[in-house]
PDB file of N, CA and C in Angstrom:
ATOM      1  N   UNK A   1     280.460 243.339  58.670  1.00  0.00           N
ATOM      2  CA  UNK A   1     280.299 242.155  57.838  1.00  0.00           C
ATOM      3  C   UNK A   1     279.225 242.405  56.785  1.00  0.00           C
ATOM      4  N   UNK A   2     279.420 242.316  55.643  1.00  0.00           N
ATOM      5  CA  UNK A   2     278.523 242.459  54.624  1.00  0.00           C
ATOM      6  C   UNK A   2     277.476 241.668  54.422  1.00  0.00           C
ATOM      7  N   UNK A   3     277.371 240.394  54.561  1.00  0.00           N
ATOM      8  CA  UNK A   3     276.762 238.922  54.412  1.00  0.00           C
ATOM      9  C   UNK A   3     275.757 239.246  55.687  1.00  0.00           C
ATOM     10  N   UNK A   4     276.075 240.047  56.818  1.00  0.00           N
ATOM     11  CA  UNK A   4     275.446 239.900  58.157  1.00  0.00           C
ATOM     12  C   UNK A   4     273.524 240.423  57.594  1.00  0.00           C
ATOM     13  N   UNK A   5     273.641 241.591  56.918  1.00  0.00           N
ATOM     14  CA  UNK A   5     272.107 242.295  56.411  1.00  0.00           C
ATOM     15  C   UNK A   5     271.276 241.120  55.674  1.00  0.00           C
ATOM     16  N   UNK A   6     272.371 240.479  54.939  1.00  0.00           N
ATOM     17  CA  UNK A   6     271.455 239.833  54.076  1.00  0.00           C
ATOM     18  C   UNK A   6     271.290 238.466  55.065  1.00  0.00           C
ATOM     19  N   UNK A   7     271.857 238.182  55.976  1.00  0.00           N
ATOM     20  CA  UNK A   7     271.454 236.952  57.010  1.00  0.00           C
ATOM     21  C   UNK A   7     269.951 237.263  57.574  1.00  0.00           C
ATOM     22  N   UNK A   8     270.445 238.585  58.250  1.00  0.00           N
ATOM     23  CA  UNK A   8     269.502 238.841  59.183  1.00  0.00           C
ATOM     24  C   UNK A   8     268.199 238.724  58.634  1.00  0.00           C
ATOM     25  N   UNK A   9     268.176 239.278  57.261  1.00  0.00           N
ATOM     26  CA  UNK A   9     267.076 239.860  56.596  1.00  0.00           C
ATOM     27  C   UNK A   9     266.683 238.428  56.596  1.00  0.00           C
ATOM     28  N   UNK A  10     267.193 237.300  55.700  1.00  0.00           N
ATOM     29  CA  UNK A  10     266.926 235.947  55.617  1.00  0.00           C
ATOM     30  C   UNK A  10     266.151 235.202  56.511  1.00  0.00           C
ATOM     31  N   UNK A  11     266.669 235.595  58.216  1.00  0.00           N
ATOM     32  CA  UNK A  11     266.083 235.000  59.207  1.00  0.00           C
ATOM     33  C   UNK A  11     264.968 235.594  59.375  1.00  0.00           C
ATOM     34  N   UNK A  12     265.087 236.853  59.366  1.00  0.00           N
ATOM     35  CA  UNK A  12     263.474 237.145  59.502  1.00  0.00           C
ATOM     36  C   UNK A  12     262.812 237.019  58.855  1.00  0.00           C
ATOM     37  N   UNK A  13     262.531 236.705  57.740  1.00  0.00           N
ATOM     38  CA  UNK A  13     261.553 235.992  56.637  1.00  0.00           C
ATOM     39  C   UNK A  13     260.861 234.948  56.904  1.00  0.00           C
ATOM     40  N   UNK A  14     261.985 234.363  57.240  1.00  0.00           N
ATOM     41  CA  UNK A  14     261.943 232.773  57.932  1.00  0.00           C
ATOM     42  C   UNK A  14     261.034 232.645  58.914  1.00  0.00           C
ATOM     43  N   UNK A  15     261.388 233.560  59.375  1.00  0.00           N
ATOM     44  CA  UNK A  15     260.561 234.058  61.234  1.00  0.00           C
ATOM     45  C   UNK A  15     259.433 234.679  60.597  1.00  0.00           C
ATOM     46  N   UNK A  16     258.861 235.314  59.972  1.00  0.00           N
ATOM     47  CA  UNK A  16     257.773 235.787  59.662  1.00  0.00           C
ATOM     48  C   UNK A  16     256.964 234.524  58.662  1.00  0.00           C
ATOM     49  N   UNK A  17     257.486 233.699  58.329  1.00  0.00           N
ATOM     50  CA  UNK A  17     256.452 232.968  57.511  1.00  0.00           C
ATOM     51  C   UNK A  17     256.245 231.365  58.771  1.00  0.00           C
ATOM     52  N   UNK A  18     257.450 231.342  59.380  1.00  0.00           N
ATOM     53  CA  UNK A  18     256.840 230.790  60.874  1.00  0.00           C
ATOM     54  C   UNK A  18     255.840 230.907  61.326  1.00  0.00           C
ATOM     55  N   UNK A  19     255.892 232.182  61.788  1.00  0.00           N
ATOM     56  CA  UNK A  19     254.842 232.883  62.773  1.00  0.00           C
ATOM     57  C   UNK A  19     253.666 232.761  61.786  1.00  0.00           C
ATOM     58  N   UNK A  20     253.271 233.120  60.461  1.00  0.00           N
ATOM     59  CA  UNK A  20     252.151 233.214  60.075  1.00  0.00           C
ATOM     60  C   UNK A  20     251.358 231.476  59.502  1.00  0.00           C
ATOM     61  N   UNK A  21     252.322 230.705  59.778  1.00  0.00           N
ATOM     62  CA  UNK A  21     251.949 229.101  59.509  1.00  0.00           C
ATOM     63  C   UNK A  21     252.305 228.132  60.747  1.00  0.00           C
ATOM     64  N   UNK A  22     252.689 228.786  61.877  1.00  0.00           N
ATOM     65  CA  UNK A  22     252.938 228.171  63.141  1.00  0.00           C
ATOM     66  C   UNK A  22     251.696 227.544  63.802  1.00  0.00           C
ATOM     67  N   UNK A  23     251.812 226.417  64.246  1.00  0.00           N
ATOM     68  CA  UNK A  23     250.866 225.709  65.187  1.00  0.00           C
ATOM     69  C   UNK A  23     251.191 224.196  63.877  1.00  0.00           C
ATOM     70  N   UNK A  24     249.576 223.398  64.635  1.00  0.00           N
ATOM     71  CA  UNK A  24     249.588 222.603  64.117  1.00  0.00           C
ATOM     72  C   UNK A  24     248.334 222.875  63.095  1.00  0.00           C
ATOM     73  N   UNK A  25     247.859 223.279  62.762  1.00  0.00           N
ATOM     74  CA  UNK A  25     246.696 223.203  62.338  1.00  0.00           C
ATOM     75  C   UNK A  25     246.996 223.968  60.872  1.00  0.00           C
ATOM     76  N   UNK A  26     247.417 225.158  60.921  1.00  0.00           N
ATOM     77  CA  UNK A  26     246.979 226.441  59.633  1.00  0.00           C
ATOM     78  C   UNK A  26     247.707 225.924  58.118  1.00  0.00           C
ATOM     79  N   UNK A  27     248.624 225.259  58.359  1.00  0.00           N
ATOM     80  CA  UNK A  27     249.412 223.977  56.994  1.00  0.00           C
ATOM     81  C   UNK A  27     248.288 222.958  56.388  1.00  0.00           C
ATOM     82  N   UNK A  28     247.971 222.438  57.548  1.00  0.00           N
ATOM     83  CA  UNK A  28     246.560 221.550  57.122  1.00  0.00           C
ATOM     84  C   UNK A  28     245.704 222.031  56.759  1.00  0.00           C
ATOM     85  N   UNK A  29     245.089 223.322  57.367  1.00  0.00           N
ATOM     86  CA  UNK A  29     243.930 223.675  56.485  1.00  0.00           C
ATOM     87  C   UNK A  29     244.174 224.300  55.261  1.00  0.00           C
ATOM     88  N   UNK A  30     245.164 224.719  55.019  1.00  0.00           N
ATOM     89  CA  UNK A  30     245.677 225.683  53.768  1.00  0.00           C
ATOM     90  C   UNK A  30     245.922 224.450  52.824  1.00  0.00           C
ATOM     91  N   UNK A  31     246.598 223.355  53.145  1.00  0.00           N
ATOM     92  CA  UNK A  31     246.543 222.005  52.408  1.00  0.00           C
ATOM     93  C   UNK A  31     245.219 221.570  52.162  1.00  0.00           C
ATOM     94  N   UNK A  32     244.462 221.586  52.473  1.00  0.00           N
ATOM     95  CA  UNK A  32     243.144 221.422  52.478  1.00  0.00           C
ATOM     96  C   UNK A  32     242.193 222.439  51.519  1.00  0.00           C
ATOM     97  N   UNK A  33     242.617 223.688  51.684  1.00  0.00           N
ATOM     98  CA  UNK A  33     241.931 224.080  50.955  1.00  0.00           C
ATOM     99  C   UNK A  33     242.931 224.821  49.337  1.00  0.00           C
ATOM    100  N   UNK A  34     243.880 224.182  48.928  1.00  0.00           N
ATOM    101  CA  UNK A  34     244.482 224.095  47.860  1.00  0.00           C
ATOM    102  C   UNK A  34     243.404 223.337  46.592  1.00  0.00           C
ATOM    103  N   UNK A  35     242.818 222.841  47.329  1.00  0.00           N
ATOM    104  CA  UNK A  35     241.828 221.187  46.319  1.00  0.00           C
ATOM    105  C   UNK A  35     240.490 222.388  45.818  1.00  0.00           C
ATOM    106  N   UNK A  36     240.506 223.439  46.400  1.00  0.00           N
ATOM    107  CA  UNK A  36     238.741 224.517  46.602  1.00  0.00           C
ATOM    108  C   UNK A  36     238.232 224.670  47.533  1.00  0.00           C
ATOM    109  N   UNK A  37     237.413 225.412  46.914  1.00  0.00           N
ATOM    110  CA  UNK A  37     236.385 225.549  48.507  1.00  0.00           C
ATOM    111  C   UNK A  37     236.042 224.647  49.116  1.00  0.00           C
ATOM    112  N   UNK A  38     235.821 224.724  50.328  1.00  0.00           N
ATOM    113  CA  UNK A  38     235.640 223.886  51.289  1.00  0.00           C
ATOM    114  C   UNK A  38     234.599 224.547  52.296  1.00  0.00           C
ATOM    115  N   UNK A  39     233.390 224.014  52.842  1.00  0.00           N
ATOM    116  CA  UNK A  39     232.424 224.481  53.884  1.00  0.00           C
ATOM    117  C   UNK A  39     233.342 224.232  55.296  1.00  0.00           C
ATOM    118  N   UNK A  40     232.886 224.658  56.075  1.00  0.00           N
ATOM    119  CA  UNK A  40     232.945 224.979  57.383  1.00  0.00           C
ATOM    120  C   UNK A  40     233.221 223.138  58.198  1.00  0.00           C
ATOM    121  N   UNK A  41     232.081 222.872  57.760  1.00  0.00           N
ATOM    122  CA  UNK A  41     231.693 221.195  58.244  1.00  0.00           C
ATOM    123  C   UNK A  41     232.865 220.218  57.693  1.00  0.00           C
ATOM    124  N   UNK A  42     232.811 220.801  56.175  1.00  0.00           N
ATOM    125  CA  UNK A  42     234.116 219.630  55.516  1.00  0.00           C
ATOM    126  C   UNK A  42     235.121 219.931  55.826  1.00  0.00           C
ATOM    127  N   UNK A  43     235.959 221.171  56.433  1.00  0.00           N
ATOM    128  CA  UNK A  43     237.288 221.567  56.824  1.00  0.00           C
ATOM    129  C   UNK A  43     236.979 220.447  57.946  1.00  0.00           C
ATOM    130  N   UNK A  44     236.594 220.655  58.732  1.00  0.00           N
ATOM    131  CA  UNK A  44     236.128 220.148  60.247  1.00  0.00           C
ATOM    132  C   UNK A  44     236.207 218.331  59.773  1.00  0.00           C
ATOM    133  N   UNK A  45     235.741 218.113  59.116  1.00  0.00           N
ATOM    134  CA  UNK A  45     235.933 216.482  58.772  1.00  0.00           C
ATOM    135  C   UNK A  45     237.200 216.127  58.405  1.00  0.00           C
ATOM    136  N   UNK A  46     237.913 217.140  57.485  1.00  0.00           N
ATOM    137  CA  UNK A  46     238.902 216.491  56.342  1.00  0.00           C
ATOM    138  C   UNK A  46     239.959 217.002  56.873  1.00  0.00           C
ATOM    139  N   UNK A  47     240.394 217.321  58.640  1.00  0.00           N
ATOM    140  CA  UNK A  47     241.551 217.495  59.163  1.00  0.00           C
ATOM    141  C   UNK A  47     241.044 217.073  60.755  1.00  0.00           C
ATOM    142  N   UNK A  48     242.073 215.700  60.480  1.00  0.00           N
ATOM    143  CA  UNK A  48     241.539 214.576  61.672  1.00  0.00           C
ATOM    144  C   UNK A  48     242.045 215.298  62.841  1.00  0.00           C
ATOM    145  N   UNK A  49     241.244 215.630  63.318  1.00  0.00           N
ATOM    146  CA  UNK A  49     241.663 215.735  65.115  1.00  0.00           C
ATOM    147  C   UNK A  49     241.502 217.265  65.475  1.00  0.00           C
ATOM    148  N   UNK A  50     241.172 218.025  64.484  1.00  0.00           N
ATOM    149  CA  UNK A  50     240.865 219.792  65.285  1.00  0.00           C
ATOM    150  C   UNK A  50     239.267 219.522  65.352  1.00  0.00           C
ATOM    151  N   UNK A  51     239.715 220.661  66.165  1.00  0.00           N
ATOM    152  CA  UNK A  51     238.301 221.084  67.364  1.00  0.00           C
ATOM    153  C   UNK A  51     237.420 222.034  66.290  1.00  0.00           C
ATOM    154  N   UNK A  52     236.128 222.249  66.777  1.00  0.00           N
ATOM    155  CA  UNK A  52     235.624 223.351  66.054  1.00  0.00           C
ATOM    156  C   UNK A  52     236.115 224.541  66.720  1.00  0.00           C
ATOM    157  N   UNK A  53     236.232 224.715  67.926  1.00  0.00           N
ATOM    158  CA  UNK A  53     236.700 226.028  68.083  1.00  0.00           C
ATOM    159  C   UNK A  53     238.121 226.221  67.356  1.00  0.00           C
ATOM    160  N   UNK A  54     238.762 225.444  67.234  1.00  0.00           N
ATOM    161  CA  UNK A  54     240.632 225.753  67.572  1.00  0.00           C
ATOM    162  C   UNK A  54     240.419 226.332  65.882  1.00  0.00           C
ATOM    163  N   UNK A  55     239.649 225.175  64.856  1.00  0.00           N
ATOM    164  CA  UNK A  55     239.257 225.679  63.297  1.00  0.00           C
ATOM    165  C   UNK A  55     238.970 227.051  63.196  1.00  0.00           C
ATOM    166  N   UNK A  56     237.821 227.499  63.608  1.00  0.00           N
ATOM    167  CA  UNK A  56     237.357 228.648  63.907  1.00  0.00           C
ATOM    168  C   UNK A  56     238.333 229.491  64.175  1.00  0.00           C
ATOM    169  N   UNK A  57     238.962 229.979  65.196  1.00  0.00           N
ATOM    170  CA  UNK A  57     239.945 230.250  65.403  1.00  0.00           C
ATOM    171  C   UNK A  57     241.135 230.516  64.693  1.00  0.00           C
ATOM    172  N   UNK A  58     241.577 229.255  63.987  1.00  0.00           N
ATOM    173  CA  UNK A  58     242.524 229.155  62.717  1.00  0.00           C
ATOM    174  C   UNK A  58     242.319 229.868  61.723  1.00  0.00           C
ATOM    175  N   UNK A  59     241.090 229.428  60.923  1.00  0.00           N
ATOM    176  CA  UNK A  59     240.463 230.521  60.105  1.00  0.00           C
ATOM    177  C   UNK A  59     240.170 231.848  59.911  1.00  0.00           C
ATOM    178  N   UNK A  60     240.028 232.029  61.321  1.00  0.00           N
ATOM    179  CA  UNK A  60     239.935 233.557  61.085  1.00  0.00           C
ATOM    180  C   UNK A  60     241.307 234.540  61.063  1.00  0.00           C
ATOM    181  N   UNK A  61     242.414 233.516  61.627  1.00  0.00           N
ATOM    182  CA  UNK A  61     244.120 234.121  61.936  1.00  0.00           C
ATOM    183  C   UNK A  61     244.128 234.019  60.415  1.00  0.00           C
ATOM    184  N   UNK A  62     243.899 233.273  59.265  1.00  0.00           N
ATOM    185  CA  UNK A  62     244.195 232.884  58.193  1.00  0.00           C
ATOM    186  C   UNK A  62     243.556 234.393  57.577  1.00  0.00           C
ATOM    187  N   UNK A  63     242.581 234.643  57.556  1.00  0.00           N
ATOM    188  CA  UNK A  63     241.768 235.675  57.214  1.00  0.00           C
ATOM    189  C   UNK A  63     242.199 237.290  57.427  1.00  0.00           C
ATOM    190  N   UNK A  64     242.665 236.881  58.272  1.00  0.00           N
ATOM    191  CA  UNK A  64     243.614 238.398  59.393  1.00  0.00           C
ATOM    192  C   UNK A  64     244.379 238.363  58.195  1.00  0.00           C
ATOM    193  N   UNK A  65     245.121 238.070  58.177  1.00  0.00           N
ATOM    194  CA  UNK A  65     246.329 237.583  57.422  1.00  0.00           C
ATOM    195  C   UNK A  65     246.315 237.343  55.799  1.00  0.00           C
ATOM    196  N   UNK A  66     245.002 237.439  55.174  1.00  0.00           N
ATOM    197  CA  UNK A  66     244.644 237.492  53.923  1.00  0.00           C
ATOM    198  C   UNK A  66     244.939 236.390  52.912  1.00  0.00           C
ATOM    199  N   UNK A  67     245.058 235.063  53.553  1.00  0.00           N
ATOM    200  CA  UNK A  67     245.834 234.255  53.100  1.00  0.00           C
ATOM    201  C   UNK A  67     244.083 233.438  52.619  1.00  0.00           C
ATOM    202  N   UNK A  68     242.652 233.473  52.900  1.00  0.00           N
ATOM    203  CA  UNK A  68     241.449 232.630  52.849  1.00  0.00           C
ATOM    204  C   UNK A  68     240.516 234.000  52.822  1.00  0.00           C
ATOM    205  N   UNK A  69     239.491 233.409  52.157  1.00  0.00           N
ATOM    206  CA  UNK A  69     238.309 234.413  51.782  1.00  0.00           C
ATOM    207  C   UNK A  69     237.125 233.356  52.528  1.00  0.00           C
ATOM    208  N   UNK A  70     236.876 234.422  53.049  1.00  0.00           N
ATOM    209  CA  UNK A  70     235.365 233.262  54.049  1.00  0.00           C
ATOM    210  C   UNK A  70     233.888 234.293  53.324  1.00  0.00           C
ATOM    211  N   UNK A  71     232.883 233.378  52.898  1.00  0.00           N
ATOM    212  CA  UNK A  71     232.077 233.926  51.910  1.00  0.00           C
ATOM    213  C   UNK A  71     230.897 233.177  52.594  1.00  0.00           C
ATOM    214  N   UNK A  72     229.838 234.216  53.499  1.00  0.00           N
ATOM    215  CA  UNK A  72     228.863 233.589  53.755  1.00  0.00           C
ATOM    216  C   UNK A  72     227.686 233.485  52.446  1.00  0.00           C
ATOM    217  N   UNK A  73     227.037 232.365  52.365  1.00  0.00           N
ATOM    218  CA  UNK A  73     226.174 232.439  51.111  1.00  0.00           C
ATOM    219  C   UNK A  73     224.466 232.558  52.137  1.00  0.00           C
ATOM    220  N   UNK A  74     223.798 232.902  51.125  1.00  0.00           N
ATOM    221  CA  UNK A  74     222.379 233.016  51.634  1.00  0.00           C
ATOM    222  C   UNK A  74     221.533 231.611  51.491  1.00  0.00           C
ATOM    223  N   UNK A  75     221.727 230.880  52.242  1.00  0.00           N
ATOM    224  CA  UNK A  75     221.149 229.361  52.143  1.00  0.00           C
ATOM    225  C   UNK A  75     219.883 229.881  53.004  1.00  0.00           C
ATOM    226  N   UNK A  76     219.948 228.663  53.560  1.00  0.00           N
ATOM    227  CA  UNK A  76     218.936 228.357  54.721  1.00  0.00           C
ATOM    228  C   UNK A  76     219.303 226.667  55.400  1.00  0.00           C
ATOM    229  N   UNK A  77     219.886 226.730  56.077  1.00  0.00           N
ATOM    230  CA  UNK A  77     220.620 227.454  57.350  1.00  0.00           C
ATOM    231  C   UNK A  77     221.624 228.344  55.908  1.00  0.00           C
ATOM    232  N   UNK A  78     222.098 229.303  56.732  1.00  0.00           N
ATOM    233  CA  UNK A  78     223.263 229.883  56.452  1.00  0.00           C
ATOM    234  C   UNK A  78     224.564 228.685  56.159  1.00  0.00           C
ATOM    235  N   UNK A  79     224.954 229.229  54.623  1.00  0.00           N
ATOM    236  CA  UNK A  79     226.387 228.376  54.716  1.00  0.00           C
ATOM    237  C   UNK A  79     227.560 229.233  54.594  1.00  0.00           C
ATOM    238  N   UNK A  80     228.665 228.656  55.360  1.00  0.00           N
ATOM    239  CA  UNK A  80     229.933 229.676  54.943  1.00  0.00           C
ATOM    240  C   UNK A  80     231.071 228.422  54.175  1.00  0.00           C
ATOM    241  N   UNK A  81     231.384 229.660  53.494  1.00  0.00           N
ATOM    242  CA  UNK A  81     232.543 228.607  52.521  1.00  0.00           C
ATOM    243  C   UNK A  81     233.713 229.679  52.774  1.00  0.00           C
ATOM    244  N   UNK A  82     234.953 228.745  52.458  1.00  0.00           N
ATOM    245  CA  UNK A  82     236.287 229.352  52.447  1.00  0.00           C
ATOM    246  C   UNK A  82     237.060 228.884  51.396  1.00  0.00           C
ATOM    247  N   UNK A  83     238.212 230.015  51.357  1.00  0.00           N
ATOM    248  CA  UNK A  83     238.876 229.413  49.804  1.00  0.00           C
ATOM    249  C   UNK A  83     239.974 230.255  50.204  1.00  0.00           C
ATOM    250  N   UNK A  84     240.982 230.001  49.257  1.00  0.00           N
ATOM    251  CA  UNK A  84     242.477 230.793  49.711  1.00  0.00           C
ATOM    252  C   UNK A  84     242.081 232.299  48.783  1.00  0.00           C
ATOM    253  N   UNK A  85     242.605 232.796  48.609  1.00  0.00           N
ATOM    254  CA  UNK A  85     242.874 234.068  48.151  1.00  0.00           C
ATOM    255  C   UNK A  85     243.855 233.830  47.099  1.00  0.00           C
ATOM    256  N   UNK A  86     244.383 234.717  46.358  1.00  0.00           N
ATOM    257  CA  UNK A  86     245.264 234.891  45.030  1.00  0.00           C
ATOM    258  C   UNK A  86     246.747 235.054  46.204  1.00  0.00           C
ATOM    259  N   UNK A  87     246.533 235.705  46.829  1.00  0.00           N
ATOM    260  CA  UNK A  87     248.020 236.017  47.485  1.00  0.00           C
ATOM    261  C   UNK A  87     248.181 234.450  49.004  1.00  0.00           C
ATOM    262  N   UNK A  88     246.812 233.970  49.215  1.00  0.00           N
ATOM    263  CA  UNK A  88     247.146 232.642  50.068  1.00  0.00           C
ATOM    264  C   UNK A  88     247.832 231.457  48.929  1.00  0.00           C
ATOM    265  N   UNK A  89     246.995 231.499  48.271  1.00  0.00           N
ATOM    266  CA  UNK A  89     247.988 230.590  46.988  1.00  0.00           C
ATOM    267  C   UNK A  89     249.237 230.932  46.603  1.00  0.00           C
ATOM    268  N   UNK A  90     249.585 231.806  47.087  1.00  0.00           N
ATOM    269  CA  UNK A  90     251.723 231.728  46.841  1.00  0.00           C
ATOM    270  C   UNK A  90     252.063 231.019  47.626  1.00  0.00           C
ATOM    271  N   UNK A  91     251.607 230.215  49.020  1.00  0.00           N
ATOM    272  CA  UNK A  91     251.851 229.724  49.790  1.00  0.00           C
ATOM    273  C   UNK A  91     251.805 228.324  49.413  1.00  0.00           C
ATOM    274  N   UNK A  92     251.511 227.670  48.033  1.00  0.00           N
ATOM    275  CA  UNK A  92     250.738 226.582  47.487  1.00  0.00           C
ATOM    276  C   UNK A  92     252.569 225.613  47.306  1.00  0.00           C
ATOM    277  N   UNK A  93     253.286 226.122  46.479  1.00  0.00           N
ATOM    278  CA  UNK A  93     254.694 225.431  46.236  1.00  0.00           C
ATOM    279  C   UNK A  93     255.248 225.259  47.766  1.00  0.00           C
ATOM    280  N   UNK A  94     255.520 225.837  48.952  1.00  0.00           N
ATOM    281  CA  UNK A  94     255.798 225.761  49.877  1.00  0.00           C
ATOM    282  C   UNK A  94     255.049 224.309  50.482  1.00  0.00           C
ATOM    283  N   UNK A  95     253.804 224.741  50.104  1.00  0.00           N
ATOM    284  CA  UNK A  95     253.049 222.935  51.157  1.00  0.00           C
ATOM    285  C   UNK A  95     253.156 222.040  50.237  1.00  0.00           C
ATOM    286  N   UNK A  96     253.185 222.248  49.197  1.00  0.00           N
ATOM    287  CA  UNK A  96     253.523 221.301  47.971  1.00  0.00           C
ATOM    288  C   UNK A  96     254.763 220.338  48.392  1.00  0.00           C
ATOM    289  N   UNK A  97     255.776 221.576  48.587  1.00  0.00           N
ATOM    290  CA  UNK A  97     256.940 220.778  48.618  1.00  0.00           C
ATOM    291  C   UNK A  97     257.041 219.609  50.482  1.00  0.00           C
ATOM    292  N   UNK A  98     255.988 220.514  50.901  1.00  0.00           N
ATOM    293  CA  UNK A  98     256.127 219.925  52.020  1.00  0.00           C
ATOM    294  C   UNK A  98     255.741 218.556  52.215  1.00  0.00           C
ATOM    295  N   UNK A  99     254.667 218.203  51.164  1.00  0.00           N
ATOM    296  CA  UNK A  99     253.828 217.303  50.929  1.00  0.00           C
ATOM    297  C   UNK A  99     255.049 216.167  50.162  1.00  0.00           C
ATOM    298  N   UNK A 100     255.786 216.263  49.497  1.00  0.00           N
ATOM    299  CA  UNK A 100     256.567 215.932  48.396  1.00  0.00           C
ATOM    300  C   UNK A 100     257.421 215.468  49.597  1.00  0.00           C
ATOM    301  N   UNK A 101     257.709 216.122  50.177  1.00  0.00           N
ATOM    302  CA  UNK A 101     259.171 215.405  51.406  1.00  0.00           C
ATOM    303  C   UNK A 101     258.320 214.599  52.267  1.00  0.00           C
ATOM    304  N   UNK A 102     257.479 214.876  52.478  1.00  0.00           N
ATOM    305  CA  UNK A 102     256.648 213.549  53.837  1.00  0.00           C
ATOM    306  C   UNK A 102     256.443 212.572  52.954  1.00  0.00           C
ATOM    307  N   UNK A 103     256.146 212.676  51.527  1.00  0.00           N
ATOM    308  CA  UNK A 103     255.830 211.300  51.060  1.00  0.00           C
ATOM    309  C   UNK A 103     257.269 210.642  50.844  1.00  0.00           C
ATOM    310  N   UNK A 104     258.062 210.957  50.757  1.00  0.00           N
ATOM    311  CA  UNK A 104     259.287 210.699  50.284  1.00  0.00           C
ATOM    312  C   UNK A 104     260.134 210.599  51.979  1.00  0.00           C
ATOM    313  N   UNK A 105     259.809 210.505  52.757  1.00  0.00           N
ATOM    314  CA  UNK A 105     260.108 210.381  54.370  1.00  0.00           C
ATOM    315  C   UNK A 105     259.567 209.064  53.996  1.00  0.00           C
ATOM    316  N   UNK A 106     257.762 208.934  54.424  1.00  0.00           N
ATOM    317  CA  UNK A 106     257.126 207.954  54.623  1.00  0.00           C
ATOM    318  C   UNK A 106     257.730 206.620  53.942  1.00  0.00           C
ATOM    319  N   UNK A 107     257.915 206.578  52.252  1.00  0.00           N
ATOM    320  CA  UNK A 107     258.485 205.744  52.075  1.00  0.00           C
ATOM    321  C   UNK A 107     260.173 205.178  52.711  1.00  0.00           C
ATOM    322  N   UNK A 108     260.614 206.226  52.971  1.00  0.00           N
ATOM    323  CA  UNK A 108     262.014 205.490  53.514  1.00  0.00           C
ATOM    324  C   UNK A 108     261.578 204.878  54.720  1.00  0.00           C
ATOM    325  N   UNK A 109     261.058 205.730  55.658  1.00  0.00           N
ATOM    326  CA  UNK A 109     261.048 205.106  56.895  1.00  0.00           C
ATOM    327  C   UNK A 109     260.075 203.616  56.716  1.00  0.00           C
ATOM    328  N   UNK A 110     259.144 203.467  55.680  1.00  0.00           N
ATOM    329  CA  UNK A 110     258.849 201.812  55.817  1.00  0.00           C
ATOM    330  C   UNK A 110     259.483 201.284  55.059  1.00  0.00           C
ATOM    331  N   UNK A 111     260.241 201.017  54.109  1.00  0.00           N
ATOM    332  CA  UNK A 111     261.057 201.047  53.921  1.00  0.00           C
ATOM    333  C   UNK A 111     262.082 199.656  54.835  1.00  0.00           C
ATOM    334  N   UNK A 112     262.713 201.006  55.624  1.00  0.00           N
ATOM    335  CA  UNK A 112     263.297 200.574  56.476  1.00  0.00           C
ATOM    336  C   UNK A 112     263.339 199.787  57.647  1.00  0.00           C
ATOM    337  N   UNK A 113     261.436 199.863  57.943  1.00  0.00           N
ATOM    338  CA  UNK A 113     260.798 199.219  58.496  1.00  0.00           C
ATOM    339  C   UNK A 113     260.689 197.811  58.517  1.00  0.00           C
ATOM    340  N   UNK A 114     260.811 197.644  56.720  1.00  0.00           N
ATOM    341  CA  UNK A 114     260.135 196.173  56.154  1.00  0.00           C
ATOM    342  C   UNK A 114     261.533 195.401  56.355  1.00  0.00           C
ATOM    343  N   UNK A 115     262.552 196.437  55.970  1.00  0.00           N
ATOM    344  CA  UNK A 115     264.128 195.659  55.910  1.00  0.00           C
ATOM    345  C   UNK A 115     264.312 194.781  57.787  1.00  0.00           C
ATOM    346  N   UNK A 116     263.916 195.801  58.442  1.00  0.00           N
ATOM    347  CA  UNK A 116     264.464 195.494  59.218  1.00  0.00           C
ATOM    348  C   UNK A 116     263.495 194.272  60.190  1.00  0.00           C
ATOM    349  N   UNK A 117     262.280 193.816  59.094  1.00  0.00           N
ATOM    350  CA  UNK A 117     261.122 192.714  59.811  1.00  0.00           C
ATOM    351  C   UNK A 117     261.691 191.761  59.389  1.00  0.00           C
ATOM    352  N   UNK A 118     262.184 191.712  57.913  1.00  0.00           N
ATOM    353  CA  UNK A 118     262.855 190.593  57.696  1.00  0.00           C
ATOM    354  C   UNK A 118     263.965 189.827  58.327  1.00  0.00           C
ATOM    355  N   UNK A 119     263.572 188.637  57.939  1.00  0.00           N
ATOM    356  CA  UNK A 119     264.607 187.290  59.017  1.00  0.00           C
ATOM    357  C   UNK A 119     266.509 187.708  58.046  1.00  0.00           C
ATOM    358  N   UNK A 120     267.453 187.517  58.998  1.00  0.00           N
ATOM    359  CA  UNK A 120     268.796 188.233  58.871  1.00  0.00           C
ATOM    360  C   UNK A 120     269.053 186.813  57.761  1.00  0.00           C
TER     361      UNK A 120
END
């Protein structure tokens, strides 16, 4: 089957950009840090409900992966900042669009919500 190489190839793409944005967390912070840099503390604020470890953690898979540049500066305390990279920002139209369909969800589903509060 001719079509079969170019399937396969397809799925694994698929499967590889899975695996490198899988969980719950690494979409959000990459959404997050589309806006700029971001400190350590403000990631940690401006994505409701992760842990500092699980962040930590996230960040550094992000880093593996070359997708965030983590840049300690010489403060006092020490600050670290993060930012995407030139090649994490190809990833930017992808959450974009992702962003673009949840808002466009959200409204239907209330929406549908409001239709269905109303008296028949």
């Amino acid at each position: 089957m001719p079509g079969s190489v170019t399937c396969t190839a397809h799925h694994r793409a698929i499967s590889d950009t899975m695996d490198l944005l899988s969980g719950k967390w690494k979409i959000r912070i990459i959404g997050e840090l589309i806006f700029g840099k971001r400190r350590f503390g403000e990631l940690l604020g401006g994505i409701h409900g992760i842990a500092a470890k699980m962040l930590s953690k996230e960040l550094q898979d992000l880093e593996t992966n070359k997708m965030i540049r983590r840049t300690v500066l010489q403060t006092k305390p020490i600050t670290v900042e993060y930012e995407l990279t030139p090649y994490g920002r190809t990833v930017t139209p992808i959450i974009n669009a992702m962003a673009d369909w949840g808002h466009q969800h959200r409204e239907l589903i209330v929406k549908n919500h409001e239709k269905e509060d109303q008296p028949a």
